[in-house]
PDB file of N, CA and C in Angstrom:
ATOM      1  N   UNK A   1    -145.031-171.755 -91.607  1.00  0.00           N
ATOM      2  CA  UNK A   1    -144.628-172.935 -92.347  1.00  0.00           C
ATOM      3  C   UNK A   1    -144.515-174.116 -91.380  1.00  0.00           C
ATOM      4  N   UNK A   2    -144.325-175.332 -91.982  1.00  0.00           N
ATOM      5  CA  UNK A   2    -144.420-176.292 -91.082  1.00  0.00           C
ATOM      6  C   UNK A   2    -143.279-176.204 -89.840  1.00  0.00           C
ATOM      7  N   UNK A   3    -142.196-175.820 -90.668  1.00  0.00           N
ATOM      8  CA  UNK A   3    -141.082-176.452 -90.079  1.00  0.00           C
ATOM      9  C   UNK A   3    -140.641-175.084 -89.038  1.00  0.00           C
ATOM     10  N   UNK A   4    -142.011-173.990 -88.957  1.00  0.00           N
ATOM     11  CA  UNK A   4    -141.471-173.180 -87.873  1.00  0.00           C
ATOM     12  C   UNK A   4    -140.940-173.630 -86.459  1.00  0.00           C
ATOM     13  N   UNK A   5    -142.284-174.411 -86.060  1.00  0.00           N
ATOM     14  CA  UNK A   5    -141.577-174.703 -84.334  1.00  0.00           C
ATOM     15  C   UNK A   5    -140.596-175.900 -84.129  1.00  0.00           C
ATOM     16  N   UNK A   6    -140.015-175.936 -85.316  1.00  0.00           N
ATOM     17  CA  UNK A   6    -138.854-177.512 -85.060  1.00  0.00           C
ATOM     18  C   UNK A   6    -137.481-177.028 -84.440  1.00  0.00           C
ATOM     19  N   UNK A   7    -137.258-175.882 -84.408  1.00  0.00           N
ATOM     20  CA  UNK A   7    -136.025-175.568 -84.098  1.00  0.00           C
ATOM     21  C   UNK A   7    -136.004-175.608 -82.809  1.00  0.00           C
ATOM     22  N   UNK A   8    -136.835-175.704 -81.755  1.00  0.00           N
ATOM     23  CA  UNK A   8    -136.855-175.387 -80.246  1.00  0.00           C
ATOM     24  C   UNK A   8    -136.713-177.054 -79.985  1.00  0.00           C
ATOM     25  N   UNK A   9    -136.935-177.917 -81.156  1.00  0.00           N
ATOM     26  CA  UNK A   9    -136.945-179.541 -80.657  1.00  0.00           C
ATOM     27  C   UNK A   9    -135.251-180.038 -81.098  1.00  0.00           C
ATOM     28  N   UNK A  10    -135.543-179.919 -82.415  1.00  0.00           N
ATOM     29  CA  UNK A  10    -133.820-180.074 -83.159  1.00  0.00           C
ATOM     30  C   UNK A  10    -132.857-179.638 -82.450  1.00  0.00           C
ATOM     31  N   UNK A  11    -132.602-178.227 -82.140  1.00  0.00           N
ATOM     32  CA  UNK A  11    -131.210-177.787 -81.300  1.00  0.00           C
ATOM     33  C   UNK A  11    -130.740-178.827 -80.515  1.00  0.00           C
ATOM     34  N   UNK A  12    -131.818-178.668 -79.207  1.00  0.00           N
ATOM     35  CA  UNK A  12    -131.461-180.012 -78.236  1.00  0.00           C
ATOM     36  C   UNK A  12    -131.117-180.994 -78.901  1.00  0.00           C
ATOM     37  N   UNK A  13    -131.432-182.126 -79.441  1.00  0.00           N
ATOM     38  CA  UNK A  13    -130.985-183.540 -79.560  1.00  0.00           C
ATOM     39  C   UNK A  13    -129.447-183.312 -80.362  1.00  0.00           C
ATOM     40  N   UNK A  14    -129.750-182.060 -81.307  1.00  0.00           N
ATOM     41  CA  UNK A  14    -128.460-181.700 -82.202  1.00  0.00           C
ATOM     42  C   UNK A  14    -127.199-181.902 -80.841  1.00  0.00           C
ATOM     43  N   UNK A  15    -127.566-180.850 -79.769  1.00  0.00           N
ATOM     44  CA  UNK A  15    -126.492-180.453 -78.857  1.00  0.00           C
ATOM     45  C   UNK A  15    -126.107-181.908 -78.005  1.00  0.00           C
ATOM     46  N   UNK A  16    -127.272-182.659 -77.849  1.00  0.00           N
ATOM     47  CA  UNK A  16    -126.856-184.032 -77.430  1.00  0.00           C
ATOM     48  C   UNK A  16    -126.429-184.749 -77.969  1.00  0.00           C
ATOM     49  N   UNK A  17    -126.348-185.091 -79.019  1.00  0.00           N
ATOM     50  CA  UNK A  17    -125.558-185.820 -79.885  1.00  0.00           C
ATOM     51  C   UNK A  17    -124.083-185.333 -79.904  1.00  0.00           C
ATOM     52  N   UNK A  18    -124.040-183.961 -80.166  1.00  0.00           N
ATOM     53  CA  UNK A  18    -122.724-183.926 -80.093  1.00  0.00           C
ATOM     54  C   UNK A  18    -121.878-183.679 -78.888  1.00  0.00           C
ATOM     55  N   UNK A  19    -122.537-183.632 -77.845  1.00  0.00           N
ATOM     56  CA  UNK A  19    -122.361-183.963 -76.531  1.00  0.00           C
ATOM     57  C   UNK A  19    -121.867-185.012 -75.780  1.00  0.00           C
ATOM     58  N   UNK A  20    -122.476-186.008 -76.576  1.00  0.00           N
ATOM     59  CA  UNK A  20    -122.567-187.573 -76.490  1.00  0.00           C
ATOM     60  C   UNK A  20    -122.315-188.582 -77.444  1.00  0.00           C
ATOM     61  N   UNK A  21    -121.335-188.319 -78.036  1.00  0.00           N
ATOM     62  CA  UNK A  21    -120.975-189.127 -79.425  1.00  0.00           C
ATOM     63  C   UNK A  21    -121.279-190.933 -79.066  1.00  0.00           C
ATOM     64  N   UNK A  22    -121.965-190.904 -78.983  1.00  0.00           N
ATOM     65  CA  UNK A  22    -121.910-192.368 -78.668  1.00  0.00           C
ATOM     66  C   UNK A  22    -122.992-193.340 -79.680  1.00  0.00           C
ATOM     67  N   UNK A  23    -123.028-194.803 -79.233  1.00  0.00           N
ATOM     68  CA  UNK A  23    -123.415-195.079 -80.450  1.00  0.00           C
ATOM     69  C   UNK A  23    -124.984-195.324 -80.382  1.00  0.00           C
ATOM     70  N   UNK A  24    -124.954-195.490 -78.879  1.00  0.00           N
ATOM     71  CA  UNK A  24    -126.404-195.431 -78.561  1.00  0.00           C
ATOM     72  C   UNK A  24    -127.350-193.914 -78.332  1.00  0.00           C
ATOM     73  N   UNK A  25    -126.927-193.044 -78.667  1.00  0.00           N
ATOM     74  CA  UNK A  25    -127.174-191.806 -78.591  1.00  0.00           C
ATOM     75  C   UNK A  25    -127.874-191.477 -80.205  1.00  0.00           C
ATOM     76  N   UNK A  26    -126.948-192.157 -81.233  1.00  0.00           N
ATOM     77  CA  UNK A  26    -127.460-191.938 -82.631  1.00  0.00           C
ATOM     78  C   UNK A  26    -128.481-193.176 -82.418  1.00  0.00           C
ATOM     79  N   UNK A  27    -128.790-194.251 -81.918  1.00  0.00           N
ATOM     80  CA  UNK A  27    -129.946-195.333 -82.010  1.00  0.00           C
ATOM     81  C   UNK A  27    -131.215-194.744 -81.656  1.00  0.00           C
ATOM     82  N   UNK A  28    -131.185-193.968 -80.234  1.00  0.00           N
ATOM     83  CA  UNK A  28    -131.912-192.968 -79.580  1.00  0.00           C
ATOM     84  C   UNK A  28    -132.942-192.233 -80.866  1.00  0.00           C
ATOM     85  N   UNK A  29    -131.863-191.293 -80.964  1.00  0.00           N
ATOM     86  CA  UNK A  29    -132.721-189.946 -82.047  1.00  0.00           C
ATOM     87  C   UNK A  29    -132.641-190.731 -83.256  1.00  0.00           C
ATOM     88  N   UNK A  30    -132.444-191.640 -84.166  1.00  0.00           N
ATOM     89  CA  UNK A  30    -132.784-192.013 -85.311  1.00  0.00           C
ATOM     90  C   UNK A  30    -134.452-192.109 -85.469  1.00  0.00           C
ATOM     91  N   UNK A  31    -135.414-192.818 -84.062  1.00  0.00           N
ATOM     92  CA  UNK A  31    -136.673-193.133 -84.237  1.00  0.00           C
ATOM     93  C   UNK A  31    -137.342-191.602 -83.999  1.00  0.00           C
ATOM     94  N   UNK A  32    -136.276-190.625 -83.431  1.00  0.00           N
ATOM     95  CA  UNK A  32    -136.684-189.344 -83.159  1.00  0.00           C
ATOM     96  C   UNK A  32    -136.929-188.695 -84.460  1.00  0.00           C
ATOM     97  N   UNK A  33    -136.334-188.805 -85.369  1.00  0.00           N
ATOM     98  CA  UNK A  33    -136.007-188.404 -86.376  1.00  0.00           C
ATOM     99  C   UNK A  33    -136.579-188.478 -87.499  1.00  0.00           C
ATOM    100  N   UNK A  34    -136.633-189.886 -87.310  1.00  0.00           N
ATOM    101  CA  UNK A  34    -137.761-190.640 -88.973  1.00  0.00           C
ATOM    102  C   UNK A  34    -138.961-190.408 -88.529  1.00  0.00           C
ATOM    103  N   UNK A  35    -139.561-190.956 -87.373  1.00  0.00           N
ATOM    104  CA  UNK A  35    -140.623-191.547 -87.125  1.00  0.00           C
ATOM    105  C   UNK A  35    -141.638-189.812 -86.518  1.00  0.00           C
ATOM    106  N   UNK A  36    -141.057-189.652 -84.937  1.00  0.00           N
ATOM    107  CA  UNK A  36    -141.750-188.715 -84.566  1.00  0.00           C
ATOM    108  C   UNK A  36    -141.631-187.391 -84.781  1.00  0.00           C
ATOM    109  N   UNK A  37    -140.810-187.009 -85.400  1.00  0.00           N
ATOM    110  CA  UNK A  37    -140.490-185.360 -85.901  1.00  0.00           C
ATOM    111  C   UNK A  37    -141.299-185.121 -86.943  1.00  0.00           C
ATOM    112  N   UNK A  38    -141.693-186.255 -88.106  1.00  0.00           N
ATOM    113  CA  UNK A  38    -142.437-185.679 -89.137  1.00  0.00           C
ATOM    114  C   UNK A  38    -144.271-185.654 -89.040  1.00  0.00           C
ATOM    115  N   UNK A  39    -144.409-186.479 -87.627  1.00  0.00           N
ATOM    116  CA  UNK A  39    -145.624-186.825 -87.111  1.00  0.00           C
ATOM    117  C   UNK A  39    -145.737-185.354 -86.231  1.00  0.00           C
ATOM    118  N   UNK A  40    -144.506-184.743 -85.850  1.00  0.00           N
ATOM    119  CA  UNK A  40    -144.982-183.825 -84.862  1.00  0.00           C
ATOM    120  C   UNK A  40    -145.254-182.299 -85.997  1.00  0.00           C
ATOM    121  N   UNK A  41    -144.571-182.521 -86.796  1.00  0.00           N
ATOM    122  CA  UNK A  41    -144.493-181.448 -87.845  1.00  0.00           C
ATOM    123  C   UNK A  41    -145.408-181.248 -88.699  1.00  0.00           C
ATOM    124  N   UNK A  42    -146.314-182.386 -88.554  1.00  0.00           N
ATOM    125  CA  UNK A  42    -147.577-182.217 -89.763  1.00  0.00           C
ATOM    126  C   UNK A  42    -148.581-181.682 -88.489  1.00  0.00           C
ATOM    127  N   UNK A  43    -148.884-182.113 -87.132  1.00  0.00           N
ATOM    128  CA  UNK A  43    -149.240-181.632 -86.260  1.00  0.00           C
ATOM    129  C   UNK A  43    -149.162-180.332 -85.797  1.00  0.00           C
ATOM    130  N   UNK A  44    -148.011-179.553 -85.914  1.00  0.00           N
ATOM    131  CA  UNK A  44    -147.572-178.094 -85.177  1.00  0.00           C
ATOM    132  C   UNK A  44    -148.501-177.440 -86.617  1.00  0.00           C
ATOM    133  N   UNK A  45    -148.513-178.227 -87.808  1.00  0.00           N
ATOM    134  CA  UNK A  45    -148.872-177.491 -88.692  1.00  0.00           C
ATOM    135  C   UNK A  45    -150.575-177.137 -88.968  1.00  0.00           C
ATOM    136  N   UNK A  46    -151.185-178.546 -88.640  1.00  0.00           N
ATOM    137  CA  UNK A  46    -152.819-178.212 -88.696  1.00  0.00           C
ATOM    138  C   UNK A  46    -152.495-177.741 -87.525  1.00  0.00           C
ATOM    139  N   UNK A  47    -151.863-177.395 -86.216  1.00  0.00           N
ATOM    140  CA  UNK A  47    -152.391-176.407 -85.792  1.00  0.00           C
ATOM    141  C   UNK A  47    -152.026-174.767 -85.830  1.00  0.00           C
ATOM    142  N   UNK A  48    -151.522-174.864 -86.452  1.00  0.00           N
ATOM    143  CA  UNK A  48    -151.273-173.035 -87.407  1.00  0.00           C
ATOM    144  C   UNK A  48    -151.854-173.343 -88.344  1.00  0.00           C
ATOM    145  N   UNK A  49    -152.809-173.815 -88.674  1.00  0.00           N
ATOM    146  CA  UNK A  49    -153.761-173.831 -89.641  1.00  0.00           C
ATOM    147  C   UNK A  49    -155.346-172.981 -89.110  1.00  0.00           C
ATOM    148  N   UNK A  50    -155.556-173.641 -87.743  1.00  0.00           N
ATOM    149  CA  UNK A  50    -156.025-173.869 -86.949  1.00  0.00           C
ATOM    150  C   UNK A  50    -156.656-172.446 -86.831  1.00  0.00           C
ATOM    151  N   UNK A  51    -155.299-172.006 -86.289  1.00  0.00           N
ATOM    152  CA  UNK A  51    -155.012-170.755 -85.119  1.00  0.00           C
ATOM    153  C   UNK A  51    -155.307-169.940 -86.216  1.00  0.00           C
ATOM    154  N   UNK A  52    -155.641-168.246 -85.958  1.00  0.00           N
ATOM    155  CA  UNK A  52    -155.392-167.343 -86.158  1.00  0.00           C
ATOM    156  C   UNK A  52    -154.600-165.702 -85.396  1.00  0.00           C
ATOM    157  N   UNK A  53    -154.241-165.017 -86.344  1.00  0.00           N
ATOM    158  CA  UNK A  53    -153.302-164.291 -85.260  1.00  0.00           C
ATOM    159  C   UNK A  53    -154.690-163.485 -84.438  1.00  0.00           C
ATOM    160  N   UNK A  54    -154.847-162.716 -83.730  1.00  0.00           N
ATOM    161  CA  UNK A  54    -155.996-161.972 -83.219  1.00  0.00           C
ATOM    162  C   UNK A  54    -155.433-160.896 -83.408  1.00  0.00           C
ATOM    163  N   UNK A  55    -156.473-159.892 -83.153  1.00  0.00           N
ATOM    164  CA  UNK A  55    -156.282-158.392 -83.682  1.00  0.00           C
ATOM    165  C   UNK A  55    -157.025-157.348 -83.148  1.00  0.00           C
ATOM    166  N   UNK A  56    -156.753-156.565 -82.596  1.00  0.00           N
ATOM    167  CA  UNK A  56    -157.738-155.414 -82.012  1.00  0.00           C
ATOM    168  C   UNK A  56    -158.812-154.577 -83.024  1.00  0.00           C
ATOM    169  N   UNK A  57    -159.586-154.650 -82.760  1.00  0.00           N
ATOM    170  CA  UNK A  57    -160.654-153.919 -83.701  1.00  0.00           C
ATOM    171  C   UNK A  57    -160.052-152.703 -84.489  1.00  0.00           C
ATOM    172  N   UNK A  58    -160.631-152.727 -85.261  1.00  0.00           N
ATOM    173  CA  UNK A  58    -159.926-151.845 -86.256  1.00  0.00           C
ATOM    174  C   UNK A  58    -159.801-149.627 -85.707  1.00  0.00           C
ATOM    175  N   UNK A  59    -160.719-149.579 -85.053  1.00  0.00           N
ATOM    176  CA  UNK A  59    -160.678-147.964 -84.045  1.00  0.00           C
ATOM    177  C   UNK A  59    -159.670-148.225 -83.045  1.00  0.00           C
ATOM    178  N   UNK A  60    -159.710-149.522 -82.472  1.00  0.00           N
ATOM    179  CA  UNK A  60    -158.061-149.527 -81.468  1.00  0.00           C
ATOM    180  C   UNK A  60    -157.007-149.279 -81.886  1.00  0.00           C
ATOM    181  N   UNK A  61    -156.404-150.386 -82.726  1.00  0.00           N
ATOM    182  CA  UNK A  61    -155.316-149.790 -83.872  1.00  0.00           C
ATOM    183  C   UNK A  61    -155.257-148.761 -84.625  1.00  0.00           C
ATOM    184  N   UNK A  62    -156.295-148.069 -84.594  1.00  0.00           N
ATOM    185  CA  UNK A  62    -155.989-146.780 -85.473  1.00  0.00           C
ATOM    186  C   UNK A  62    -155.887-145.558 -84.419  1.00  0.00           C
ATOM    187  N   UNK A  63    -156.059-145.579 -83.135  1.00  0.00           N
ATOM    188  CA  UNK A  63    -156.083-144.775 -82.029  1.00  0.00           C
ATOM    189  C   UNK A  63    -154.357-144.709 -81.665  1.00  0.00           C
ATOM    190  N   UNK A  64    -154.602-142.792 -81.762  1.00  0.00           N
ATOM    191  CA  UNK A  64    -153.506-142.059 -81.361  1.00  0.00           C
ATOM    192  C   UNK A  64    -152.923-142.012 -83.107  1.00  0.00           C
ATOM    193  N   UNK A  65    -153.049-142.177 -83.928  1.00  0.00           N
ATOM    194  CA  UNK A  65    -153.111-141.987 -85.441  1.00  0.00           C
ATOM    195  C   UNK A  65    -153.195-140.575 -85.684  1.00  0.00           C
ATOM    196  N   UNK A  66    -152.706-139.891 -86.404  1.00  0.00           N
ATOM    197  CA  UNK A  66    -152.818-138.624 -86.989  1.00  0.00           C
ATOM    198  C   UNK A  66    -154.455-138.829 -87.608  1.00  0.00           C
ATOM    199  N   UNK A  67    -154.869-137.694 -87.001  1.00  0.00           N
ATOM    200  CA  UNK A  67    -156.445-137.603 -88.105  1.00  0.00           C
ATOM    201  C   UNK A  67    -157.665-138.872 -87.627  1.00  0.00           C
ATOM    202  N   UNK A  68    -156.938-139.654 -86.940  1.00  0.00           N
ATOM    203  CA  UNK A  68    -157.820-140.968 -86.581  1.00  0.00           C
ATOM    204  C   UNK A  68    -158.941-140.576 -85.242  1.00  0.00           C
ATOM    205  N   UNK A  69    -160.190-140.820 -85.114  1.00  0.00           N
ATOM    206  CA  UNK A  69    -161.046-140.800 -83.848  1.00  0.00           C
ATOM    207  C   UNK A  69    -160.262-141.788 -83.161  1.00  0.00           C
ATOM    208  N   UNK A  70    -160.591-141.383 -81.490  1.00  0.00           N
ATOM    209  CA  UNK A  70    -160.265-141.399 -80.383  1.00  0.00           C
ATOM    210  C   UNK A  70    -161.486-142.626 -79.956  1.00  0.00           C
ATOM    211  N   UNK A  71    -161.335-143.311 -79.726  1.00  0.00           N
ATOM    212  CA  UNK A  71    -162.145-144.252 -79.024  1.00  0.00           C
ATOM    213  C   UNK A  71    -162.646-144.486 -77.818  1.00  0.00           C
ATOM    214  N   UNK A  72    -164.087-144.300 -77.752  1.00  0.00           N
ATOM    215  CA  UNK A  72    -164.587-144.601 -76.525  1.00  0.00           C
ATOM    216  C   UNK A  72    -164.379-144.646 -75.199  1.00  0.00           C
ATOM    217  N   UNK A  73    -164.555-144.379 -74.389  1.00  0.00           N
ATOM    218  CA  UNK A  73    -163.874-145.024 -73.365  1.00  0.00           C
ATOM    219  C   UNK A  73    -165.107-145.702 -72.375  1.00  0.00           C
ATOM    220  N   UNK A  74    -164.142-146.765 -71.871  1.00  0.00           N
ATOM    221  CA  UNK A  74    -165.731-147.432 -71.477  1.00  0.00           C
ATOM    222  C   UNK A  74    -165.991-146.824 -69.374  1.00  0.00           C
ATOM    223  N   UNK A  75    -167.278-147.208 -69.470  1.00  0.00           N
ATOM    224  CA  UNK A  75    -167.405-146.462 -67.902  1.00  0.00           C
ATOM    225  C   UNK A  75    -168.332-147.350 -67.415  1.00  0.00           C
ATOM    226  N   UNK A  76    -168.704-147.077 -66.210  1.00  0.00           N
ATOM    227  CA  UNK A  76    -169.499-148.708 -65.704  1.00  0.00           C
ATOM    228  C   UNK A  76    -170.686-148.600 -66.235  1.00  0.00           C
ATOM    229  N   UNK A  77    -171.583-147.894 -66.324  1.00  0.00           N
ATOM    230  CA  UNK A  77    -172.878-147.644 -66.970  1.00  0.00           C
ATOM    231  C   UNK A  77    -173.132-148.284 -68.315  1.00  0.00           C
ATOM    232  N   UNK A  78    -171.871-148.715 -69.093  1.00  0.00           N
ATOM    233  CA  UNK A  78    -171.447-149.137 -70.046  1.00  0.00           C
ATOM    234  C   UNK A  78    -172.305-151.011 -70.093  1.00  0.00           C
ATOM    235  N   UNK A  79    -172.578-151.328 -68.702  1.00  0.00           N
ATOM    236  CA  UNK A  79    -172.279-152.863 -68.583  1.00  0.00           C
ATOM    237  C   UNK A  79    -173.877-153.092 -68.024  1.00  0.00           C
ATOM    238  N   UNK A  80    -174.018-154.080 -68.501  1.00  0.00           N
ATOM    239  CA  UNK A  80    -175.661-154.523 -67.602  1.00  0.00           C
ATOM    240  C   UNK A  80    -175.327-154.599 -65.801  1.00  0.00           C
ATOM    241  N   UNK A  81    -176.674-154.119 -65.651  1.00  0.00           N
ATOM    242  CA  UNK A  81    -176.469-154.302 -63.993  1.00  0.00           C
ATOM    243  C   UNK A  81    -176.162-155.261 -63.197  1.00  0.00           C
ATOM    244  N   UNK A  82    -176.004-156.480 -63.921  1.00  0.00           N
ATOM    245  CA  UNK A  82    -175.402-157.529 -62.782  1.00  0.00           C
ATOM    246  C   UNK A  82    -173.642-157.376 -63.168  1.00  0.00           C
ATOM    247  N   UNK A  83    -173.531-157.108 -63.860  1.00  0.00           N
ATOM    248  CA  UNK A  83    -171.805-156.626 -63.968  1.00  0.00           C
ATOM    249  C   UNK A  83    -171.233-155.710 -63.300  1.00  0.00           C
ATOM    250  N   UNK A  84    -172.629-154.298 -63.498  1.00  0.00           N
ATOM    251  CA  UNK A  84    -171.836-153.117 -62.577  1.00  0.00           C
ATOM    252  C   UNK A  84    -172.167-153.450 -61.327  1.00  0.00           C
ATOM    253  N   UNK A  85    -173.109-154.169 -60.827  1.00  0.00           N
ATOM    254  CA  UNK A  85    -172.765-154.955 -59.093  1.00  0.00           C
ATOM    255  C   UNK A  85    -171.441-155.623 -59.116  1.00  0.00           C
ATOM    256  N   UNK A  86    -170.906-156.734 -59.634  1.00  0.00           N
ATOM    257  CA  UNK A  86    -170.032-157.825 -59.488  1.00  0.00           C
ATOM    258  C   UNK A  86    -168.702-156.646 -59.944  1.00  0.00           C
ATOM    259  N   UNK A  87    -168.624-155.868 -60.609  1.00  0.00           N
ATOM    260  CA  UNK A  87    -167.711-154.624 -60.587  1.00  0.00           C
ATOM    261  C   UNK A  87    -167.528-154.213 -58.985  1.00  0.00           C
ATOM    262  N   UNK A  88    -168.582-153.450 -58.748  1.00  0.00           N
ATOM    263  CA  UNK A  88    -168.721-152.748 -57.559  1.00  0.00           C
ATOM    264  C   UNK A  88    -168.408-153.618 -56.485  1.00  0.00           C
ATOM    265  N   UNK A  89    -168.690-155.234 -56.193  1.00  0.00           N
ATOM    266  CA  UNK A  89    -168.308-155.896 -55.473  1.00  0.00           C
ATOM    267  C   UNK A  89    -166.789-155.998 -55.085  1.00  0.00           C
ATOM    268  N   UNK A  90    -166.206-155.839 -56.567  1.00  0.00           N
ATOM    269  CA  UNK A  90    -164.868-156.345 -56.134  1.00  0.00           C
ATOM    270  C   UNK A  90    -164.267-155.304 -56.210  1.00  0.00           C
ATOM    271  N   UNK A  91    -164.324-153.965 -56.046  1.00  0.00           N
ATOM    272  CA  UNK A  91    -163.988-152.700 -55.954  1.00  0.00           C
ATOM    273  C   UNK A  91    -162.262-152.416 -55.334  1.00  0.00           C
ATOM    274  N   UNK A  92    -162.670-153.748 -54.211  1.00  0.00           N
ATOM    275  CA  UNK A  92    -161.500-153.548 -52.769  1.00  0.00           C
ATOM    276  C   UNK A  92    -160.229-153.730 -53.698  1.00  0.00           C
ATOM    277  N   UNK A  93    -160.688-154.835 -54.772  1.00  0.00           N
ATOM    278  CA  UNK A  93    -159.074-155.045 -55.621  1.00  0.00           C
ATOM    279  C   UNK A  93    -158.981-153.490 -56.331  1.00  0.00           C
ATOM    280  N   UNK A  94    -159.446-153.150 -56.913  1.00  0.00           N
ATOM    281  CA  UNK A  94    -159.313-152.011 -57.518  1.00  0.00           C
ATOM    282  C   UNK A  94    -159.757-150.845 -56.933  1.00  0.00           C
ATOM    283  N   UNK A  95    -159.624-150.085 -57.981  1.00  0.00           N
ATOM    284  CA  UNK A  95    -160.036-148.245 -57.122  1.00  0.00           C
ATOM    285  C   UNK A  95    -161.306-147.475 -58.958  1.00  0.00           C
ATOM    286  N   UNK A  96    -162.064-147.076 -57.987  1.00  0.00           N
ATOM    287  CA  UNK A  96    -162.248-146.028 -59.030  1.00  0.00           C
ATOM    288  C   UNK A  96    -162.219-144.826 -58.560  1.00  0.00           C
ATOM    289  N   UNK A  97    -161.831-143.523 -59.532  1.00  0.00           N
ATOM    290  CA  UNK A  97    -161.519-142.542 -59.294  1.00  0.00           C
ATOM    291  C   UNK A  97    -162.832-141.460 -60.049  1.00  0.00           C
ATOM    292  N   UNK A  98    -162.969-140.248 -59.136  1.00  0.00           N
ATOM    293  CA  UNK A  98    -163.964-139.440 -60.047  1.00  0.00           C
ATOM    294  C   UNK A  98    -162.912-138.657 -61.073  1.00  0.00           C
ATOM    295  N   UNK A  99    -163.561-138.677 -62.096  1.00  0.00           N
ATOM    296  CA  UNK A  99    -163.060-138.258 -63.310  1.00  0.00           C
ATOM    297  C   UNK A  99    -162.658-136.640 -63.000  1.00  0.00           C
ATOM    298  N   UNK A 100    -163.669-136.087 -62.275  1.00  0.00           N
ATOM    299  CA  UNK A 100    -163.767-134.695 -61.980  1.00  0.00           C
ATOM    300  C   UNK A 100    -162.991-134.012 -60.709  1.00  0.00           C
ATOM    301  N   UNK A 101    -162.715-134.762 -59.783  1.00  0.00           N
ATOM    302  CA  UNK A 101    -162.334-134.396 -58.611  1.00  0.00           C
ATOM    303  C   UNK A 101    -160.750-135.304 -58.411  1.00  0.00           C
ATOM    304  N   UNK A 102    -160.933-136.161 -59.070  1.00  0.00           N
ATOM    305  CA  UNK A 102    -159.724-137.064 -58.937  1.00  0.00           C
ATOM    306  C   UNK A 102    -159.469-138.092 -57.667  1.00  0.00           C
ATOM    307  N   UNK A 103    -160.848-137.944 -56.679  1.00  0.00           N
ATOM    308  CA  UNK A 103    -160.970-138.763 -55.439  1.00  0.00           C
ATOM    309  C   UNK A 103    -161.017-140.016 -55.836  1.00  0.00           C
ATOM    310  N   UNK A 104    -160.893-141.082 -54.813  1.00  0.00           N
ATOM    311  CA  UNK A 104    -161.619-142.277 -55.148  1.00  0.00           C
ATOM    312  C   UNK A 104    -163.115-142.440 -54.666  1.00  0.00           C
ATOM    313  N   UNK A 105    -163.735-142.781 -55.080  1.00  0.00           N
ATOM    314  CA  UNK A 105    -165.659-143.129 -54.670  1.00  0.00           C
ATOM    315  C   UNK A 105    -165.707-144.358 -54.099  1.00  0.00           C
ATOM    316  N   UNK A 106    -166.097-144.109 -53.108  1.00  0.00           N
ATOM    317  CA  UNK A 106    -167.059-145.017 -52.387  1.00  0.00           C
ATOM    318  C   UNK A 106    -168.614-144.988 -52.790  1.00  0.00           C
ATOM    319  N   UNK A 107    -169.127-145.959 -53.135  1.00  0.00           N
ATOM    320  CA  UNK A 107    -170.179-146.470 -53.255  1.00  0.00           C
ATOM    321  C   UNK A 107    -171.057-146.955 -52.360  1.00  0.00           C
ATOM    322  N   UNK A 108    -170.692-146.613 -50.655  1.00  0.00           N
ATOM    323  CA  UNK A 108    -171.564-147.757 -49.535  1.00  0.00           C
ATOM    324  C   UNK A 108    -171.749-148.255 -49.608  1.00  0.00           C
ATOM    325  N   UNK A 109    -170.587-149.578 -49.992  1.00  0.00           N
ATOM    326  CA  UNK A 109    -170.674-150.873 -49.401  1.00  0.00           C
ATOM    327  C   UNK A 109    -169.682-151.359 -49.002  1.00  0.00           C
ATOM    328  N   UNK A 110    -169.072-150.498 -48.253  1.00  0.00           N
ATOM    329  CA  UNK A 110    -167.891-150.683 -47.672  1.00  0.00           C
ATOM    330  C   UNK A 110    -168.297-151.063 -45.719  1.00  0.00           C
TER     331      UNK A 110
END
């Protein structure tokens, strides 16, 4: 709804105001109030219009499900060869392990 993200703006000036009873404090947030809160609120709103939530493919979310397939798992062979180079390049940050032996692999290019 529009008026979701107003509360993270409102509190504050709320807490300053009553912080600050003064008379220039209500002169302050009055233009806050009329003018730019309903300009910011039609704004927060085309953009949750905008947005959508995202969502994992529908075999992700259903993985580990009673009765549900198990999904894929991906492996480098998976990727065109200039990926599984630029993979293999940056190896040093990461590790791969043999599935079978449980070592890590070197590839010679170390």
């Amino acid at each position: 709804m529009p008026f979701h993200g107003l509360e993270g703006h409102i509190k504050p000036m709320i807490h300053a105001a009553k912080n600050a009873p003064t008379f220039w404090m209500y002169i302050l947030l009055i233009p806050v109030f009329l003018i730019l809160l309903p300009f910011y609120t039609v704004g927060y709103f085309i953009s949750e219009c905008l947005c959508w939530q995202p969502r994992w493919p529908k075999v992700i979310r259903q993985a580990g499900k009673k009765g549900k397939p198990i999904p894929k798992e991906t492996t480098l062979s998976d990727y065109p060869p200039k990926v599984q180079q630029a993979i293999l390049e940056s190896r040093l940050e990461w590790g791969v392990r043999d599935e079978k032996t449980g070592k890590w692999v070197d590839y010679g290019n170390s």
